[in-house]
PDB file of N, CA and C in Angstrom:
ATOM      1  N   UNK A   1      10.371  -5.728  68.796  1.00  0.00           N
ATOM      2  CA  UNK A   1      10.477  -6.331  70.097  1.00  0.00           C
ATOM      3  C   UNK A   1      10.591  -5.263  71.171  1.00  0.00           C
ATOM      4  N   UNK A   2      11.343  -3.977  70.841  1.00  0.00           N
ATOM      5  CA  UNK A   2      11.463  -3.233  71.947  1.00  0.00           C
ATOM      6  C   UNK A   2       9.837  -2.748  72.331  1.00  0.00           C
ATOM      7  N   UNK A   3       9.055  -2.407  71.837  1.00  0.00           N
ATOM      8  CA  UNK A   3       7.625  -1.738  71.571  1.00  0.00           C
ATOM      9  C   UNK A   3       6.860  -2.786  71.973  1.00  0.00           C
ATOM     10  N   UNK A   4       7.241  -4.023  72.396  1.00  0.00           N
ATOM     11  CA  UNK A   4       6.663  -5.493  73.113  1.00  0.00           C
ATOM     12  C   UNK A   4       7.225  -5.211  74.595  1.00  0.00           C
ATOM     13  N   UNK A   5       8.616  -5.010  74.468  1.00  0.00           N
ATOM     14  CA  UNK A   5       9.107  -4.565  75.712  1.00  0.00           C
ATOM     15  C   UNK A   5       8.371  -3.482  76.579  1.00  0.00           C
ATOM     16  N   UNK A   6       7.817  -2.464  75.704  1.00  0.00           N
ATOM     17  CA  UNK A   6       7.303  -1.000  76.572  1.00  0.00           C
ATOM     18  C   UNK A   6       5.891  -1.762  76.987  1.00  0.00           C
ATOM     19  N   UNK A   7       5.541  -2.145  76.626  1.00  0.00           N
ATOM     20  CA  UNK A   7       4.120  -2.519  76.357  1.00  0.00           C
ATOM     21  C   UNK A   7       3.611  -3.332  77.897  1.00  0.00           C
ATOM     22  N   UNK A   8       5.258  -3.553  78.568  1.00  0.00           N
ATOM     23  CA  UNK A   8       4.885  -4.776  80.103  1.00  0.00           C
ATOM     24  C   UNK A   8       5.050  -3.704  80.981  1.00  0.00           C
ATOM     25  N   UNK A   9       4.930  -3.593  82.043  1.00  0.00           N
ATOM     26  CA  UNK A   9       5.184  -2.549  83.184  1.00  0.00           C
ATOM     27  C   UNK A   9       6.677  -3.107  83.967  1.00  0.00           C
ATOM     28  N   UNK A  10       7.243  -2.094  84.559  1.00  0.00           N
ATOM     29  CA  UNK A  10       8.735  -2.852  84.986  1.00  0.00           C
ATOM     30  C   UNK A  10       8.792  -3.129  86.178  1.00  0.00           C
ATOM     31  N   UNK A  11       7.124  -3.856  86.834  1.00  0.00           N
ATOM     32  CA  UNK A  11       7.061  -5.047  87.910  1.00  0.00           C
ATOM     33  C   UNK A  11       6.377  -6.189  87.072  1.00  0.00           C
ATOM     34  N   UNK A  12       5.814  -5.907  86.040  1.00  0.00           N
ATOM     35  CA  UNK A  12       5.881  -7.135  84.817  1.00  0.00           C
ATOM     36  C   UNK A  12       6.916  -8.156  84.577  1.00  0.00           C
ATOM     37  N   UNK A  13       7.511  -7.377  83.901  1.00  0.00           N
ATOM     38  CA  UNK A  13       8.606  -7.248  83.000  1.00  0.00           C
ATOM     39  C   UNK A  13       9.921  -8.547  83.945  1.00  0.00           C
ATOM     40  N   UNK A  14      10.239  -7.495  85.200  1.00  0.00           N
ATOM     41  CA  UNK A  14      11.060  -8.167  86.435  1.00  0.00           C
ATOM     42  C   UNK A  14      10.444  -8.650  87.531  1.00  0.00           C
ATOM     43  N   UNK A  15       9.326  -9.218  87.371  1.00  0.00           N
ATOM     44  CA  UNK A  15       8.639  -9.808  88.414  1.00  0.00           C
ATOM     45  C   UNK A  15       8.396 -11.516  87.897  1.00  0.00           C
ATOM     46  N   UNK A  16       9.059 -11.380  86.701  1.00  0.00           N
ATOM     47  CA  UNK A  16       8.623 -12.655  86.181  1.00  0.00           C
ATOM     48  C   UNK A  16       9.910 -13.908  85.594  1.00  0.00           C
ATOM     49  N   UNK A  17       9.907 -15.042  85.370  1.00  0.00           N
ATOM     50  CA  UNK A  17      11.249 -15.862  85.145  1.00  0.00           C
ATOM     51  C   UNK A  17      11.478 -15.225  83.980  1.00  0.00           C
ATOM     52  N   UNK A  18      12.881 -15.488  83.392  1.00  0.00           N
ATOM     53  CA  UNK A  18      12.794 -15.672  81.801  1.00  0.00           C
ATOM     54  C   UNK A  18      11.824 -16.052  81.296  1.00  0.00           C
ATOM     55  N   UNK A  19      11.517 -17.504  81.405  1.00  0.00           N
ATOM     56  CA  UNK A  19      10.690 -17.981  80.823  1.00  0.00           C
ATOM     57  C   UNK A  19       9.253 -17.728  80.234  1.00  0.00           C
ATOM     58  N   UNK A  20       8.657 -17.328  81.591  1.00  0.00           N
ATOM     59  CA  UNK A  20       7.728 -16.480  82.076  1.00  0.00           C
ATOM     60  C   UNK A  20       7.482 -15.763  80.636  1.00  0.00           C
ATOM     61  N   UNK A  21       8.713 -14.411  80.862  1.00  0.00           N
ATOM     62  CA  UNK A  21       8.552 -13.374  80.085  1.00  0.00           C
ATOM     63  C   UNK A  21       8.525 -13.273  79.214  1.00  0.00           C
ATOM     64  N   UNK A  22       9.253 -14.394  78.346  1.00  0.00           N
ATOM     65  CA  UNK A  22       8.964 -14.618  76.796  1.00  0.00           C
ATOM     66  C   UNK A  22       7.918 -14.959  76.647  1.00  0.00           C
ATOM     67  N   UNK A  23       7.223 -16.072  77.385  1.00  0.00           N
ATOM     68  CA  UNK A  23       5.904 -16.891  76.556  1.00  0.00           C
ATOM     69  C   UNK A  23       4.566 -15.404  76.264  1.00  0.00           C
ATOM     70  N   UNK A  24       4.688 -13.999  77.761  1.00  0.00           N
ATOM     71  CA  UNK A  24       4.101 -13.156  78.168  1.00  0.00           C
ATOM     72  C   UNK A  24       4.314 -11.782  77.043  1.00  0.00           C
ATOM     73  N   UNK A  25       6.021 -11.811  76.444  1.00  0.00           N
ATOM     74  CA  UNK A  25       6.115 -10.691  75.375  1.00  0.00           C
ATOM     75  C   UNK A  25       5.411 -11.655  74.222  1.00  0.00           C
ATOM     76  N   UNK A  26       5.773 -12.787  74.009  1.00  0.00           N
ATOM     77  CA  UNK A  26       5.126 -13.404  72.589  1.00  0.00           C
ATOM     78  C   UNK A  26       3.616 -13.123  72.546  1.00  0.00           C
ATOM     79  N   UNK A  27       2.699 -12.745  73.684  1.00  0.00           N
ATOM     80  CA  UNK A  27       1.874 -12.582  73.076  1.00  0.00           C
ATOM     81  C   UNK A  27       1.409 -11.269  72.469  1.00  0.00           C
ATOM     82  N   UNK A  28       2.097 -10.419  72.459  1.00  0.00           N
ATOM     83  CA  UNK A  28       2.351  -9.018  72.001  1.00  0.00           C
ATOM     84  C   UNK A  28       2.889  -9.388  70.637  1.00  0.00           C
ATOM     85  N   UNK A  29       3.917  -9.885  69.921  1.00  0.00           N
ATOM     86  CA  UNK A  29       4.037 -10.468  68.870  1.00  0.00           C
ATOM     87  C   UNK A  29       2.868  -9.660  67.783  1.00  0.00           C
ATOM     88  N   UNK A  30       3.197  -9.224  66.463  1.00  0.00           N
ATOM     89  CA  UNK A  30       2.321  -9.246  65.838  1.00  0.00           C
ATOM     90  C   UNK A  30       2.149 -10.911  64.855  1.00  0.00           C
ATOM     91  N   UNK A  31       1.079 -10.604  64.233  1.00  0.00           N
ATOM     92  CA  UNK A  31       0.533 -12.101  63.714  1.00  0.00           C
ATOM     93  C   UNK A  31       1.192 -12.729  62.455  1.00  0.00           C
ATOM     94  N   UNK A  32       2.343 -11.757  62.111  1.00  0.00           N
ATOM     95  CA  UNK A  32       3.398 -12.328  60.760  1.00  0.00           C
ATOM     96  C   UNK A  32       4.642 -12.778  61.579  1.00  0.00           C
ATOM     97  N   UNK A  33       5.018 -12.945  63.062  1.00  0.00           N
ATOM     98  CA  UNK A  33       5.952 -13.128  63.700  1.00  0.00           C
ATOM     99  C   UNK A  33       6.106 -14.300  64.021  1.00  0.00           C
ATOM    100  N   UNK A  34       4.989 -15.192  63.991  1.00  0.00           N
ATOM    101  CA  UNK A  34       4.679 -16.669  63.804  1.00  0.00           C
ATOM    102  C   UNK A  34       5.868 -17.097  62.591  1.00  0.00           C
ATOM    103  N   UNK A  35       5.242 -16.914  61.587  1.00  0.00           N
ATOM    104  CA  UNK A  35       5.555 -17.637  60.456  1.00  0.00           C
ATOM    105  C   UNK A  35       7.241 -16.597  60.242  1.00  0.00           C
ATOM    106  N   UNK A  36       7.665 -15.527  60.547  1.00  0.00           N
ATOM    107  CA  UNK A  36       8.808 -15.426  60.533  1.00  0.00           C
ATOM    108  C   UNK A  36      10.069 -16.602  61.414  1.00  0.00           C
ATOM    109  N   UNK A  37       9.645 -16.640  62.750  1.00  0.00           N
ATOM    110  CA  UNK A  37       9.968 -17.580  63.654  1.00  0.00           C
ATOM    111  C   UNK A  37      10.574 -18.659  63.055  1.00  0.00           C
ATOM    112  N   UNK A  38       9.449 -19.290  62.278  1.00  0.00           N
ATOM    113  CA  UNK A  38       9.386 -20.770  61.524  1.00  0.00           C
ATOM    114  C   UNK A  38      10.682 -20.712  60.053  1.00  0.00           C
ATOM    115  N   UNK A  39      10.579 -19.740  59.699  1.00  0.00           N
ATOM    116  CA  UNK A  39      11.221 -19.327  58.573  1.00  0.00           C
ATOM    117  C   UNK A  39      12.594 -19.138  59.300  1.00  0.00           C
ATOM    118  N   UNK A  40      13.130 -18.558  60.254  1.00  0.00           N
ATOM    119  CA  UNK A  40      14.432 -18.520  60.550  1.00  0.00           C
ATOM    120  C   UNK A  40      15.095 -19.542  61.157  1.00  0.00           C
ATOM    121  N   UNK A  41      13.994 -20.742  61.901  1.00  0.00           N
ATOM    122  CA  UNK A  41      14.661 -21.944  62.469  1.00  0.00           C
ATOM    123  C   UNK A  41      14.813 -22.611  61.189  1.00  0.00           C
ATOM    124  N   UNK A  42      13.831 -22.703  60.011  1.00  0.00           N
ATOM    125  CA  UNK A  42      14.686 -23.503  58.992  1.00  0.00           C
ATOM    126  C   UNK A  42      16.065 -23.025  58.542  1.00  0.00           C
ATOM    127  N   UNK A  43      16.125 -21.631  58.414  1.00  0.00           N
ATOM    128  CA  UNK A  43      17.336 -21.448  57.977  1.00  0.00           C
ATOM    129  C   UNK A  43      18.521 -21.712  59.191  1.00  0.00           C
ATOM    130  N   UNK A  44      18.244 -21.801  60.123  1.00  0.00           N
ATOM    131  CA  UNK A  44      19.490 -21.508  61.163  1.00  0.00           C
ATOM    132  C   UNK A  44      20.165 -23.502  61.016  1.00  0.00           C
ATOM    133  N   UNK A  45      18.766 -24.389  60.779  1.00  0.00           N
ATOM    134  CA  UNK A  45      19.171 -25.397  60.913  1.00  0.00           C
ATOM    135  C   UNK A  45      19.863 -26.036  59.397  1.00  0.00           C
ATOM    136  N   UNK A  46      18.900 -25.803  58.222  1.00  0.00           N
ATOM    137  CA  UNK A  46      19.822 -25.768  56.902  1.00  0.00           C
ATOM    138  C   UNK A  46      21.043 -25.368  56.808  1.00  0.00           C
ATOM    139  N   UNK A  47      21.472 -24.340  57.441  1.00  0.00           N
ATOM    140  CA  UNK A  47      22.806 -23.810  57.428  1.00  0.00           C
ATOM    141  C   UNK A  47      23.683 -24.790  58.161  1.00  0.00           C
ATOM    142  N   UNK A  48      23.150 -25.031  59.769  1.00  0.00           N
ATOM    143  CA  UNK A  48      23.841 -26.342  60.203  1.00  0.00           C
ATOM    144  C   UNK A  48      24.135 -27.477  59.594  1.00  0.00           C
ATOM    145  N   UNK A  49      23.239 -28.429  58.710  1.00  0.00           N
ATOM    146  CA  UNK A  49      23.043 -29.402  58.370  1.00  0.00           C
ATOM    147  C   UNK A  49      24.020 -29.361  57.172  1.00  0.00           C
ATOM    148  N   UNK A  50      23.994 -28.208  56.020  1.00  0.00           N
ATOM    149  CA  UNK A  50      24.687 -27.937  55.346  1.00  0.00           C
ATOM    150  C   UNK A  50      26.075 -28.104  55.433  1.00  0.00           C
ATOM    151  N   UNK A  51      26.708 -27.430  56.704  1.00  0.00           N
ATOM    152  CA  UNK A  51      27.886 -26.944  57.074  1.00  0.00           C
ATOM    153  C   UNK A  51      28.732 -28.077  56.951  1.00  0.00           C
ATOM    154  N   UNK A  52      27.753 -29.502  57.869  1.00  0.00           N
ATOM    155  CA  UNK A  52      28.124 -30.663  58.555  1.00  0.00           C
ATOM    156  C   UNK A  52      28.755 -31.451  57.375  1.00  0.00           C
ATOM    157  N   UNK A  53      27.664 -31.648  56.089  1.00  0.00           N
ATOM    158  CA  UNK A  53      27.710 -32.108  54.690  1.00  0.00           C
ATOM    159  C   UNK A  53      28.620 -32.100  53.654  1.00  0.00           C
ATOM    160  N   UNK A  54      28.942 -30.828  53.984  1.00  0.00           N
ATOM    161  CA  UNK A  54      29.923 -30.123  53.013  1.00  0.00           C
ATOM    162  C   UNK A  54      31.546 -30.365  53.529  1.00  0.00           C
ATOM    163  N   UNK A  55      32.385 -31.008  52.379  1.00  0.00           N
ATOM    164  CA  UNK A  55      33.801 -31.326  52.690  1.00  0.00           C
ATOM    165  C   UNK A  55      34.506 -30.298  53.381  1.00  0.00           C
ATOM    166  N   UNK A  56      34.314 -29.198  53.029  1.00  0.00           N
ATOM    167  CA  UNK A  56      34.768 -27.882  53.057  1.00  0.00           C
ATOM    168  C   UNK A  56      34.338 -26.740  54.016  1.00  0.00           C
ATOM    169  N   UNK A  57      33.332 -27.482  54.452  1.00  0.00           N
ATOM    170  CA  UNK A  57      32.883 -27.094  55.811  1.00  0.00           C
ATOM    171  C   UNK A  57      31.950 -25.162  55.165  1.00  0.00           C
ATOM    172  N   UNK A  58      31.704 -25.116  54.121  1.00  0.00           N
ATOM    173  CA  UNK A  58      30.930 -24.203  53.836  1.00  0.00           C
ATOM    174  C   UNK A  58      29.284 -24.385  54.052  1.00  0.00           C
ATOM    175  N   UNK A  59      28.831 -23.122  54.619  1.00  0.00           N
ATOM    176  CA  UNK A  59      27.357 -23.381  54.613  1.00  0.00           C
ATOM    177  C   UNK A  59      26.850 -22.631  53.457  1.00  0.00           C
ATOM    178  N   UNK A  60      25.380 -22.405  53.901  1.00  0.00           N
ATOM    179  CA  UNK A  60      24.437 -21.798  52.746  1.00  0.00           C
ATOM    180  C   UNK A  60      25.037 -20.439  52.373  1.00  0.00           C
ATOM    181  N   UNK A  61      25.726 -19.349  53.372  1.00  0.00           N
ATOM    182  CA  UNK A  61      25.736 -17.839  53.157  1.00  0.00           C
ATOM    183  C   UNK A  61      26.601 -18.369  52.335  1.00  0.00           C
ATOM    184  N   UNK A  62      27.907 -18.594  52.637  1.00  0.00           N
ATOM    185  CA  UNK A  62      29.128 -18.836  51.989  1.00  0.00           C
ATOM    186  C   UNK A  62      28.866 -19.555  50.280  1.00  0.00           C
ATOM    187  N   UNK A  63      27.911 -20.175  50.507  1.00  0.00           N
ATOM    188  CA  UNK A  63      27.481 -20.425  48.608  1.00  0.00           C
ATOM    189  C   UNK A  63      27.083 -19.232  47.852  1.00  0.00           C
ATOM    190  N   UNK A  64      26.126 -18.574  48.657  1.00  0.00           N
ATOM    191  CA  UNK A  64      25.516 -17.346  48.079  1.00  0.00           C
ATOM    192  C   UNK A  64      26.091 -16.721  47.775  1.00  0.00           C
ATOM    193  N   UNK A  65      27.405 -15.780  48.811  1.00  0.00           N
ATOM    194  CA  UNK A  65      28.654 -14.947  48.785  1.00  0.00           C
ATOM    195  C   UNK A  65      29.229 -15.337  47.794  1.00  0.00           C
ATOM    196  N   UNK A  66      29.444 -16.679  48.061  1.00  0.00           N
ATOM    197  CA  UNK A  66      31.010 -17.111  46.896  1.00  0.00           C
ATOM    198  C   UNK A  66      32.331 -17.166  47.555  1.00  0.00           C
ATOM    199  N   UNK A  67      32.369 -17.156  49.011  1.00  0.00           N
ATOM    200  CA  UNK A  67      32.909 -17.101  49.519  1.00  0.00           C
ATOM    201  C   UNK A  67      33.524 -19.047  50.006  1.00  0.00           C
ATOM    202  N   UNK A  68      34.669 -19.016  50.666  1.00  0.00           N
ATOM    203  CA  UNK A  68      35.633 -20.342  50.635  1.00  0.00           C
ATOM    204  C   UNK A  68      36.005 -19.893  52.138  1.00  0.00           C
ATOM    205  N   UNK A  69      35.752 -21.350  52.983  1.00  0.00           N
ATOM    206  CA  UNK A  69      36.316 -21.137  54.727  1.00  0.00           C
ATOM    207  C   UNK A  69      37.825 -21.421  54.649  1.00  0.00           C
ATOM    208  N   UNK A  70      38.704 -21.036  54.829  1.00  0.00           N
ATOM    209  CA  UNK A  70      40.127 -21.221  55.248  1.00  0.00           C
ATOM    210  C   UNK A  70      40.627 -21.290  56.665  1.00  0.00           C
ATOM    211  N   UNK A  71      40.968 -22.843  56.506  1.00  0.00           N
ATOM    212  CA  UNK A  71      41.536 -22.926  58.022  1.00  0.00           C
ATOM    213  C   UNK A  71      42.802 -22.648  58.013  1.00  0.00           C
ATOM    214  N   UNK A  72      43.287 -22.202  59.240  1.00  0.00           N
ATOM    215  CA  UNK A  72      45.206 -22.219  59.693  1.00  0.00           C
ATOM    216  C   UNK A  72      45.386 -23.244  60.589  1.00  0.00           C
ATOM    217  N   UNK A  73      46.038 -24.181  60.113  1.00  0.00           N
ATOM    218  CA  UNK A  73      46.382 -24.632  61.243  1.00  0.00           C
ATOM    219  C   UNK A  73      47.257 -24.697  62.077  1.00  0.00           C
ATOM    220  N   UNK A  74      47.152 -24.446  63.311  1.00  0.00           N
ATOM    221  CA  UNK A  74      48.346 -23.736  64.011  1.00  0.00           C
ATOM    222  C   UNK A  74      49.260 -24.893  64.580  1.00  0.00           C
ATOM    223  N   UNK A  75      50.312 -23.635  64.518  1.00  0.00           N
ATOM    224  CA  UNK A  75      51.742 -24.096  64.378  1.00  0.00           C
ATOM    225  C   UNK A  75      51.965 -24.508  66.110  1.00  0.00           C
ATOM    226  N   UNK A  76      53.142 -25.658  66.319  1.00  0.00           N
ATOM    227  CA  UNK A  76      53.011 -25.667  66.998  1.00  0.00           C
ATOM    228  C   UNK A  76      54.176 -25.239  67.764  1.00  0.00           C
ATOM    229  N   UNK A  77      54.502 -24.671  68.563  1.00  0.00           N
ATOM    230  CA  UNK A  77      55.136 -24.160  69.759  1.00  0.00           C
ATOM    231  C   UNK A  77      56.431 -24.285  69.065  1.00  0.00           C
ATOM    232  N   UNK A  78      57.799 -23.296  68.987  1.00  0.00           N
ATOM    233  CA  UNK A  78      58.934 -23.161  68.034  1.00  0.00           C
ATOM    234  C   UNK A  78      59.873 -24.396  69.278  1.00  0.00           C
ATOM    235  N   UNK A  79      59.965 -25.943  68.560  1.00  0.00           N
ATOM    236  CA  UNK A  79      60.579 -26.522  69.193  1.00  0.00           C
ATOM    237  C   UNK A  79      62.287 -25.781  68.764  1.00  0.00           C
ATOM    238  N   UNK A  80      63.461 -26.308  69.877  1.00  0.00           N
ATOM    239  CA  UNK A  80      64.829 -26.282  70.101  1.00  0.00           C
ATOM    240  C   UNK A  80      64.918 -26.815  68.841  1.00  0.00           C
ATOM    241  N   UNK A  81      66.121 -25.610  67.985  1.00  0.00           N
ATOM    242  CA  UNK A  81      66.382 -26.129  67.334  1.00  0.00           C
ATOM    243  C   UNK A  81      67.948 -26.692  67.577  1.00  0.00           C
ATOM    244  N   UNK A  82      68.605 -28.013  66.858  1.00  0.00           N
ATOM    245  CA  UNK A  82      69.512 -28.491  67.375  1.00  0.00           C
ATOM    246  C   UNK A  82      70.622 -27.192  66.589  1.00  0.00           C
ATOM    247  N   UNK A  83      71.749 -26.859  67.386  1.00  0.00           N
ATOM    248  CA  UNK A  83      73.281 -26.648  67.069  1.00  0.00           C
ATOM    249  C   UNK A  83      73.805 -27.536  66.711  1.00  0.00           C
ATOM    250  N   UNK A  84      74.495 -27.518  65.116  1.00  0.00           N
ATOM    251  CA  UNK A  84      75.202 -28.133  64.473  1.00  0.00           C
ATOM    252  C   UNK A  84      77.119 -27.760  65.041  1.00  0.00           C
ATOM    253  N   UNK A  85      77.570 -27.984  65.119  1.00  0.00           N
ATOM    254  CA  UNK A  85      79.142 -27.008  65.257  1.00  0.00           C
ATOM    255  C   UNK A  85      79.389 -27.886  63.078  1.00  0.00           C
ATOM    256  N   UNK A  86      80.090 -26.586  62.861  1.00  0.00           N
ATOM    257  CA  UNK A  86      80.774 -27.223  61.525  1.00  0.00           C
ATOM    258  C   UNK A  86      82.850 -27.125  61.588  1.00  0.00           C
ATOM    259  N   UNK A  87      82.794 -28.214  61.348  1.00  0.00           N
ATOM    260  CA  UNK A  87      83.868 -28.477  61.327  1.00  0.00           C
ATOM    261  C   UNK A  87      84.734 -27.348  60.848  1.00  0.00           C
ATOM    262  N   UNK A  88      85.663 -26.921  62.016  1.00  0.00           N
ATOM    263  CA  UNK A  88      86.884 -26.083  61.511  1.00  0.00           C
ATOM    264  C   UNK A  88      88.043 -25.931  60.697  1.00  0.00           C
ATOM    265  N   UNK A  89      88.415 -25.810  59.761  1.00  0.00           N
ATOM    266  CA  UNK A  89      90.171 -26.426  58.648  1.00  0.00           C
ATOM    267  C   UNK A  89      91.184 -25.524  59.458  1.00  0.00           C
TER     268      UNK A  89
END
């Protein structure tokens, strides 16, 4: 991407929206960047869909790893605790 970047002039580059500038670097893109694209929105969304599914709130990496999400759940604020007095003999 940076070598897509050199490739615009820098009244290109900042002469144009965001928007603009992506649709304008994509076409610099080489021709396996397509089908990479496609390949990482499945995974970004499998992983979502996964996450949602799962009791445990683990996605795809976390199967692979072997890895387990652990929540804390936080404590809440150290309420007053009451003073007892104990009876004196």
């Amino acid at each position: 991407m940076v070598s897509t970047v050199l490739k615009m002039s820098d009244s290109e580059y900042y002469g144009v929206s965001f928007m603009d500038r992506s649709v304008r670097m994509a076409a610099f893109y080489p021709p396996w960047m397509q089908p990479l694209k496609i390949i990482e929105e499945v995974w970004v969304w499998s992983e979502f869909i996964v996450l949602l599914m799962n009791r445990k709130k683990r996605a795809i990496h976390d199967f692979i790893a072997g890895t387990v999400v652990v929540v804390r759940e936080r404590s809440s604020p150290a309420a007053p605790r009451a003073v007892v007095a104990a009876p004196v003999d």
